[in-house]
Protein backbone atom coordinates (compact mmCIF):
# COMPACT_ATOMS: atom_id res chain seq x y z
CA UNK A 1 -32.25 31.56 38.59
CA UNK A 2 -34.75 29.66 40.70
CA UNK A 3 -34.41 28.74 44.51
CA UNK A 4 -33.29 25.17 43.51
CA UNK A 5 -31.13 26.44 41.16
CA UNK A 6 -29.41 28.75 43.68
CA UNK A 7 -28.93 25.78 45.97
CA UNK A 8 -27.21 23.76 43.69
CA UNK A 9 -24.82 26.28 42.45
CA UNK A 10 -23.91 26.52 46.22
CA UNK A 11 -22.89 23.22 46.21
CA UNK A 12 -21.01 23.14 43.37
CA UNK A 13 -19.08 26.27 44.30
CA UNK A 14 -18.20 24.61 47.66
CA UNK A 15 -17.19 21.38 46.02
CA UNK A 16 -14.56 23.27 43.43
CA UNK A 17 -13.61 25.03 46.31
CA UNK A 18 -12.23 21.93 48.27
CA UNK A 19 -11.05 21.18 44.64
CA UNK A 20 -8.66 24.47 44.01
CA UNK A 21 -7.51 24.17 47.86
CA UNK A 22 -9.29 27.21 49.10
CA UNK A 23 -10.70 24.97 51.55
CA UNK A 24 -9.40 21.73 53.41
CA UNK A 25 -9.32 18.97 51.39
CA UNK A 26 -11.51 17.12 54.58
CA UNK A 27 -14.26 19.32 54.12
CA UNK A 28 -17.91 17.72 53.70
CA UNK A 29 -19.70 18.70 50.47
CA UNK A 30 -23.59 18.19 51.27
CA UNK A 31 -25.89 17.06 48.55
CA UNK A 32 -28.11 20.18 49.35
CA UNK A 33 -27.28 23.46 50.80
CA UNK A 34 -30.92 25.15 52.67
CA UNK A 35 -31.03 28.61 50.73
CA UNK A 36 -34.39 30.17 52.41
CA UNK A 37 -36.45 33.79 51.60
CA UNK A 38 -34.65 36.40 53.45
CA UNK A 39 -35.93 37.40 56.87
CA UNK A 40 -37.32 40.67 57.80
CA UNK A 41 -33.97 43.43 57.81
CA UNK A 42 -32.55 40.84 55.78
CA UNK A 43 -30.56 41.85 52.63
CA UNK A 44 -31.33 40.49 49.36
CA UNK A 45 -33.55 37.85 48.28
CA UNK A 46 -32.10 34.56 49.84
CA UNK A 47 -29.72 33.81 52.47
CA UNK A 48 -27.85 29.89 53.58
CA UNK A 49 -26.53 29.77 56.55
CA UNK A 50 -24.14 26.72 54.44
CA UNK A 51 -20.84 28.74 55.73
CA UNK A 52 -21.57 27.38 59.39
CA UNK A 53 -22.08 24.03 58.60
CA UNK A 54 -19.09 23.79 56.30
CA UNK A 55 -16.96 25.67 59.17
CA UNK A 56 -16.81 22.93 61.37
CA UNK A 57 -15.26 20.32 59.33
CA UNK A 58 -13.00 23.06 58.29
CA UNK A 59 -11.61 24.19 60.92
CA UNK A 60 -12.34 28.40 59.98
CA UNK A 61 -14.34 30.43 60.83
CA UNK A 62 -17.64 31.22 59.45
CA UNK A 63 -17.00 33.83 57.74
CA UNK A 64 -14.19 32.85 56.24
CA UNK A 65 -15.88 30.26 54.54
CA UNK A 66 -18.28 32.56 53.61
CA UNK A 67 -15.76 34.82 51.81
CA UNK A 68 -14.45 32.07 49.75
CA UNK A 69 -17.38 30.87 48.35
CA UNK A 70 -19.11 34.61 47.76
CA UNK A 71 -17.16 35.60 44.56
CA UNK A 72 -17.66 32.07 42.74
CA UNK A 73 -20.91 32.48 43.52
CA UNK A 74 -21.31 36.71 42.36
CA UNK A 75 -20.34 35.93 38.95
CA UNK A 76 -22.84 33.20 38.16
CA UNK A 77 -25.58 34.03 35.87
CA UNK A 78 -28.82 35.30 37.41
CA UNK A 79 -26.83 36.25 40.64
CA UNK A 80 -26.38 40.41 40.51
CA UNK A 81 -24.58 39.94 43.90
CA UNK A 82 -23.57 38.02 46.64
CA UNK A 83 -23.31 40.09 50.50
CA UNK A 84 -22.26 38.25 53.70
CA UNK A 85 -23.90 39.26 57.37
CA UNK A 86 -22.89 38.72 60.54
CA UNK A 87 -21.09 36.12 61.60
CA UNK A 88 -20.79 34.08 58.05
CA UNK A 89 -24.22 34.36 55.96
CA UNK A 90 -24.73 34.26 52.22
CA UNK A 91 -27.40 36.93 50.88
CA UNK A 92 -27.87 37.01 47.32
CA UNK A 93 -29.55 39.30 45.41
CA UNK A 94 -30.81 37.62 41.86
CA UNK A 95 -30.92 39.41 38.81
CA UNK A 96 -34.98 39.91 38.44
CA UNK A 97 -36.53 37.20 36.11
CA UNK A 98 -39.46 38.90 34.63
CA UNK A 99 -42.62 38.11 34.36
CA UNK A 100 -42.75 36.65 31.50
CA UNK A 101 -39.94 35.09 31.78
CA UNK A 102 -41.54 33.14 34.41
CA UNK A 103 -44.69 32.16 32.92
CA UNK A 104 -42.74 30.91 29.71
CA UNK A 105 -41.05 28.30 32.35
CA UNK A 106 -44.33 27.44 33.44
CA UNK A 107 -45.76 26.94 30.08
CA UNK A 108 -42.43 24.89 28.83
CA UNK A 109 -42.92 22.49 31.76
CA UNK A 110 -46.61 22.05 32.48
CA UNK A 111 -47.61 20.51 35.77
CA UNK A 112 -43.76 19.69 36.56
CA UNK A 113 -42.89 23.39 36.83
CA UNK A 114 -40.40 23.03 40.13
CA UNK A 115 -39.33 19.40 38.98
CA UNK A 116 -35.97 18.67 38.43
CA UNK A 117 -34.66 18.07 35.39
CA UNK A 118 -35.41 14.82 33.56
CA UNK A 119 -38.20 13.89 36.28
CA UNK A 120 -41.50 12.60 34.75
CA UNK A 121 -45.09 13.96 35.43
CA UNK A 122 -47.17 12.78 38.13
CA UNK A 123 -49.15 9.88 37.84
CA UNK A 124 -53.18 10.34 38.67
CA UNK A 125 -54.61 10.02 41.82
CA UNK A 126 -55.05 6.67 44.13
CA UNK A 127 -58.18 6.55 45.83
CA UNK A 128 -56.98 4.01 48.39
CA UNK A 129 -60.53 2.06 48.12
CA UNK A 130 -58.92 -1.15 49.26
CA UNK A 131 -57.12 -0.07 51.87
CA UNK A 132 -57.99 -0.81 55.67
CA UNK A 133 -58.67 2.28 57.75
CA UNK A 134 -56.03 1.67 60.32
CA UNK A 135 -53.25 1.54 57.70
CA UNK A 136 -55.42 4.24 55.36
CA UNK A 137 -52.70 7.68 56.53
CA UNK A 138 -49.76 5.54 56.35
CA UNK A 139 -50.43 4.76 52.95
CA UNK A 140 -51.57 8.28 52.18
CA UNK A 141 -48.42 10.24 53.16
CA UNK A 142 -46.11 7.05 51.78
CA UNK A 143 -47.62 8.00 48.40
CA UNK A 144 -47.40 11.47 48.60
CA UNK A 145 -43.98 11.32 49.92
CA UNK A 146 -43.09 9.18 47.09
CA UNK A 147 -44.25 11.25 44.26
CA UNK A 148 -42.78 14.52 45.69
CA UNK A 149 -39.29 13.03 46.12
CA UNK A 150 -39.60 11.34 42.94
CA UNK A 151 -40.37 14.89 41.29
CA UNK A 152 -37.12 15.91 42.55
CA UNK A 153 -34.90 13.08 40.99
CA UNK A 154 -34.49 10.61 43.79
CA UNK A 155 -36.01 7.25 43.02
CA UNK A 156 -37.27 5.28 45.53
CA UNK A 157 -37.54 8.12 47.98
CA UNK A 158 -40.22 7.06 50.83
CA UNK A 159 -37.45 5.69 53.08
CA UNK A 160 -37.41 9.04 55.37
CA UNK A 161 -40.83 8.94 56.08
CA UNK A 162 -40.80 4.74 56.94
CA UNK A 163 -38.41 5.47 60.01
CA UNK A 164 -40.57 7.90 61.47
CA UNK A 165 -43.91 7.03 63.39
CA UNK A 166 -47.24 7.90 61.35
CA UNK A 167 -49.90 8.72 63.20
CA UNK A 168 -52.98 6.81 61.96
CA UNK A 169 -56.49 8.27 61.41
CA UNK A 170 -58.23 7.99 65.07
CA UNK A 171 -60.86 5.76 65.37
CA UNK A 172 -63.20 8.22 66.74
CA UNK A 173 -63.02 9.61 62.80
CA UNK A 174 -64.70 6.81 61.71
CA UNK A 175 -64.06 5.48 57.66
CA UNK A 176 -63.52 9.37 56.68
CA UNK A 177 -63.16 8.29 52.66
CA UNK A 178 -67.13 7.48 53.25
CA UNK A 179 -67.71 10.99 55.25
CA UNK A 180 -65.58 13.46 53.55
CA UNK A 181 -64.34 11.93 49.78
CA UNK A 182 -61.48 10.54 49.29
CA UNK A 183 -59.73 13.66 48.28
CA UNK A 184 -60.82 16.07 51.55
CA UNK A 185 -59.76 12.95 53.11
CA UNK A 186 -56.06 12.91 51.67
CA UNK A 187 -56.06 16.20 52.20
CA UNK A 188 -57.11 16.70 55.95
CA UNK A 189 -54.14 13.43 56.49
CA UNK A 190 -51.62 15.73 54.45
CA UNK A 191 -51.49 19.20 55.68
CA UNK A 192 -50.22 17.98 59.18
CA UNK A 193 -46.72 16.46 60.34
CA UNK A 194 -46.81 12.88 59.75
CA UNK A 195 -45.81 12.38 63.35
CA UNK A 196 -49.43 14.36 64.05
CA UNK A 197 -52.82 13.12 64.55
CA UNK A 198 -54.48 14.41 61.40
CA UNK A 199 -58.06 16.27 62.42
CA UNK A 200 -61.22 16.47 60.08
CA UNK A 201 -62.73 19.25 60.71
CA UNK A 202 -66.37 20.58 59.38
CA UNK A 203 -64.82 23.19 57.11
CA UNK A 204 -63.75 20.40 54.82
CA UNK A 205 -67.31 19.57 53.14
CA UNK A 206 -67.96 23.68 53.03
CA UNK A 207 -67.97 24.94 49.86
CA UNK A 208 -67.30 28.23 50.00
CA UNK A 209 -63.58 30.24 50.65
CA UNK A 210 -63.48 29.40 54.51
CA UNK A 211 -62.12 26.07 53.58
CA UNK A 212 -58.36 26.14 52.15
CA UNK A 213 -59.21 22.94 50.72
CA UNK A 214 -61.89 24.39 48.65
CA UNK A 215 -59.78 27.43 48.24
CA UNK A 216 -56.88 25.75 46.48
CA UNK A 217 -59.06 23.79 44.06
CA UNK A 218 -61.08 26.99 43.17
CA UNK A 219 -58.37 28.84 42.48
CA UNK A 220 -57.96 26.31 40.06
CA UNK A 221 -61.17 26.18 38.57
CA UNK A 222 -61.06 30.22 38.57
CA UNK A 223 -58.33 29.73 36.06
CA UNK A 224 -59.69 27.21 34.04
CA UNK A 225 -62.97 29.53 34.27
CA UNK A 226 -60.38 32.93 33.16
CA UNK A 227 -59.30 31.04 29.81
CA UNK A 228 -62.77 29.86 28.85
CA UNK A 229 -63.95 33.93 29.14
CA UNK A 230 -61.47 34.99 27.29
CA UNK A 231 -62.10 32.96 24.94
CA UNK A 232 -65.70 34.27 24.42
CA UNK A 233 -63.70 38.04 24.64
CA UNK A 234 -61.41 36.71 21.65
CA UNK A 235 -58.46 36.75 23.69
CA UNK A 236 -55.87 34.77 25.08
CA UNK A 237 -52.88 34.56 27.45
CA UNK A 238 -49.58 35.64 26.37
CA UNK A 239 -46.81 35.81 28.34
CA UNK A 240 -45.53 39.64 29.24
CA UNK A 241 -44.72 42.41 31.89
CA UNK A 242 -47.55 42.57 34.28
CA UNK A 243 -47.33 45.58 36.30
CA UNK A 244 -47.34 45.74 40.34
CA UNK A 245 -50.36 46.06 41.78
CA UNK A 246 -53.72 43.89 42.23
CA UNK A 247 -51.93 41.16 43.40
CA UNK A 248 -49.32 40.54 40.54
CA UNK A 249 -46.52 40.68 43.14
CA UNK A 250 -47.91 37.84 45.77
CA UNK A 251 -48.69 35.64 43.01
CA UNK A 252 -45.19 36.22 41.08
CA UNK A 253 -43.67 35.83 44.27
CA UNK A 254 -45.86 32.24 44.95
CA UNK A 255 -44.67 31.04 41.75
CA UNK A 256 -40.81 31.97 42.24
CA UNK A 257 -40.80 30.19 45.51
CA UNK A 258 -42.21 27.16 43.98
CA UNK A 259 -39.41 24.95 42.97
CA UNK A 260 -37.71 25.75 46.70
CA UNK A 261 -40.96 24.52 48.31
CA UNK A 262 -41.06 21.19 46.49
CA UNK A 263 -37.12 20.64 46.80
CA UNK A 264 -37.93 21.38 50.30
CA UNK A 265 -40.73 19.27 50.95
CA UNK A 266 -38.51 16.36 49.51
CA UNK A 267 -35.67 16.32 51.53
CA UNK A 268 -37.95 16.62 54.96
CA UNK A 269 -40.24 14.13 53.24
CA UNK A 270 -42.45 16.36 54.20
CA UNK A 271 -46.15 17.16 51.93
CA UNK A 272 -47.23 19.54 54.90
CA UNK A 273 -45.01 22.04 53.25
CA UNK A 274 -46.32 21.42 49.92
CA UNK A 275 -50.20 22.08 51.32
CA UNK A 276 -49.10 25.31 52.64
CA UNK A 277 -47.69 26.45 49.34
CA UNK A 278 -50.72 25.81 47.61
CA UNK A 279 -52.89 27.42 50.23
CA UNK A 280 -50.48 30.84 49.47
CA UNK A 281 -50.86 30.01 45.91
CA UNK A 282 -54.29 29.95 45.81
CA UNK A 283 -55.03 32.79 47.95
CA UNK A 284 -52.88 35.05 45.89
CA UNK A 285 -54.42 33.69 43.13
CA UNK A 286 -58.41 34.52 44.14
CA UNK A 287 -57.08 38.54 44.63
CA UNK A 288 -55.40 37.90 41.45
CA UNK A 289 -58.39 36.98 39.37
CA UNK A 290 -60.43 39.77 39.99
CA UNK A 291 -57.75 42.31 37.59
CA UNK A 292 -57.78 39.73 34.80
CA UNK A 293 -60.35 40.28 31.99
CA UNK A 294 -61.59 44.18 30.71
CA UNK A 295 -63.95 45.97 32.78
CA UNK A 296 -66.82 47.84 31.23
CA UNK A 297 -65.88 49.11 27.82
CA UNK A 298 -62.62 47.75 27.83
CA UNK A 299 -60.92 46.16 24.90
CA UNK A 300 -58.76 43.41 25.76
CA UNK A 301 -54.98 44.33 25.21
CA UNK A 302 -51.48 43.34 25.81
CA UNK A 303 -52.12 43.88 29.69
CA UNK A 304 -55.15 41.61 29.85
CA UNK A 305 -53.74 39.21 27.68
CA UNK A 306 -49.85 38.91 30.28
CA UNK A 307 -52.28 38.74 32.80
CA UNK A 308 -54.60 36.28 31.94
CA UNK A 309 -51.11 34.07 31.21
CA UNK A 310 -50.34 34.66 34.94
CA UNK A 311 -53.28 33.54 36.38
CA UNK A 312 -53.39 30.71 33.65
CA UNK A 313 -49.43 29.52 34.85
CA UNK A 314 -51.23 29.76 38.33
CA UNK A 315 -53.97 27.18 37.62
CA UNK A 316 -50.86 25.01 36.05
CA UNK A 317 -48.60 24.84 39.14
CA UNK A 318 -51.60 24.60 41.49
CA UNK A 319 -52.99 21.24 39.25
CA UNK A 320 -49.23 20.23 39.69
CA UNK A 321 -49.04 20.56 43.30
CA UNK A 322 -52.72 18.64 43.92
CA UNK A 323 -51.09 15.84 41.61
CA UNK A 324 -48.40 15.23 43.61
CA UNK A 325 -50.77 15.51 46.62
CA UNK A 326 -52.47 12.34 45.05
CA UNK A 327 -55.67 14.93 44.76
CA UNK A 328 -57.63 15.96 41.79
CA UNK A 329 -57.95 19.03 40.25
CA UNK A 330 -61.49 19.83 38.86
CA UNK A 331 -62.03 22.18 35.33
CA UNK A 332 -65.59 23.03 37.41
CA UNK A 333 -65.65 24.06 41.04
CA UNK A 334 -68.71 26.12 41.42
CA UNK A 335 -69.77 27.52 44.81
């Protein structure tokens, strides 16, 4: 069970809760619940504070709301248990998808991996070539904004963003597609709050793993670059159990928290979140990469072949994520 998954099971135990009468009939049933990685001391894996929301239109307490909706929600598949804290949180524990199991979702949905259901693939990248300077962010994040809610099933989803004030590029930037590339450029007017004057700093023409921008799009490459040696090794990925260690864990644990970062990111109409995500991604990736192929003597084996699938699912959810960015994703990103 992913993140998003979780979330929506929430909401549907809620809602057939107001339906049996375990909960007044003038209770509000959101659209989305926020189901977010546990804290430190936390139990379990996730935790929604939805019981305190739901409270108040209820007329219970907390925890009482908490108590109805925790055994509809312990016998659901991919939920091992359900445990309530303090005054009226949910903390589940999920039944551990392995890893394999994960990069076989990757595989089946390609660069809409976190999508929901029935949503299409991203369209390519607008360089915004026509576009004045002065209106070149708002335009930016209105696109980005666009194709992230639109990966999550909502058509015609840019209407947060338009209330709120976009800060333009400053003028002291000057015409930063000409200085930086259009993509640096998106991506320098992305990873801030759209209410934030975005900053270009001189990192964003380095090429070398100082720069998350490079980062993120070398990870990329790095898997693109994993396949083709493997290749030459006569081997390929196939999904299986990776063991801990070298990494495997941070980037398992990127990918899990995938699909909760995009459904995220589209209900704050917020790409900022997005850019982050990738940034982890990536990072976990490059530590990753290093325990992919055989060493020395080594004949490639089961091992190499789970892990090269890993980093491979990797390369596919951080292409995905660029997409939807309105950025490319290069096969060759050398330093």
């Amino acid at each position: 069970m992913t993140p998003v998954d979780l979330s929506r099971s929430v909401v549907c135990a809620l809602r057939r809760a107001v339906e049996d009468g375990e909960l007044p009939v003038g209770v509000v049933v959101p659209e989305r619940v926020v189901v977010e990685r546990t804290r430190p001391g936390g139990v379990g894996d996730y935790a929604s504070p939805v019981a305190f929301g739901v409270a108040k239109g209820a007329g219970v307490a907390p925890r009482g709301v908490a108590e109805v909706l925790a055994p509809r929600l312990a016998g659901l598949a991919g939920i091992e248990r359900v445990e309530i804290t303090g005054a009226g949180f949910l903390n589940f524990v999920l039944a551990e998808s392995s890893v394999g199991e994960v990069v076989r979702g990757i595989r089946a949905r390609g660069a809409s991996y976190g999508f929901a259901h029935g949503a299409r693939e991203t369209p390519g990248a607008e360089a915004f070539l026509d576009v004045p300077l002065a209106a070149l962010r708002e335009r930016v994040v209105h696109a980005a904004v666009q194709r992230i809610v639109s990966s999550q099933g909502v058509v015609g989803g840019g209407e947060g963003v338009a209330a709120a004030r976009i800060a333009p590029v400053a003028k002291r930037d000057g015409d930063v597609r000409a200085r930086f590339g259009a993509d640096a450029a998106a991506w320098a007017m992305l990873c801030v709050p759209a209410h934030e004057t975005p900053v270009f700093p001189a990192w964003l023409l380095v090429q070398d793993e100082s720069s998350e921008f490079f980062r993120v799009r070398y990870a990329h490459a790095r898997a693109r670059a994993l396949t083709r040696n493997a290749g030459q090794l006569g081997f390929r990925g196939e999904p299986g159990e990776v063991r801990e260690g070298h990494g495997a864990g941070a980037l398992l644990g990127a990918l899990r928290d995938h699909p909760l970062v995009l459904e995220a990111a589209a209900h704050h109409r917020a790409p900022e979140r997005l850019v982050r995500q990738l940034v982890v991604l990536a990072d976990a990736l490059l530590d990753f990469q290093y325990h992919v192929l055989p060493q020395g003597d080594e004949k490639p084996s089961a091992a190499h072949r789970a892990r090269l699938a890993l980093a491979e699912a990797a390369g596919t959810v951080l292409a995905g994520g660029l997409a939807l960015l309105g950025i490319d994703a290069p096969d060759d990103h050398c330093l």
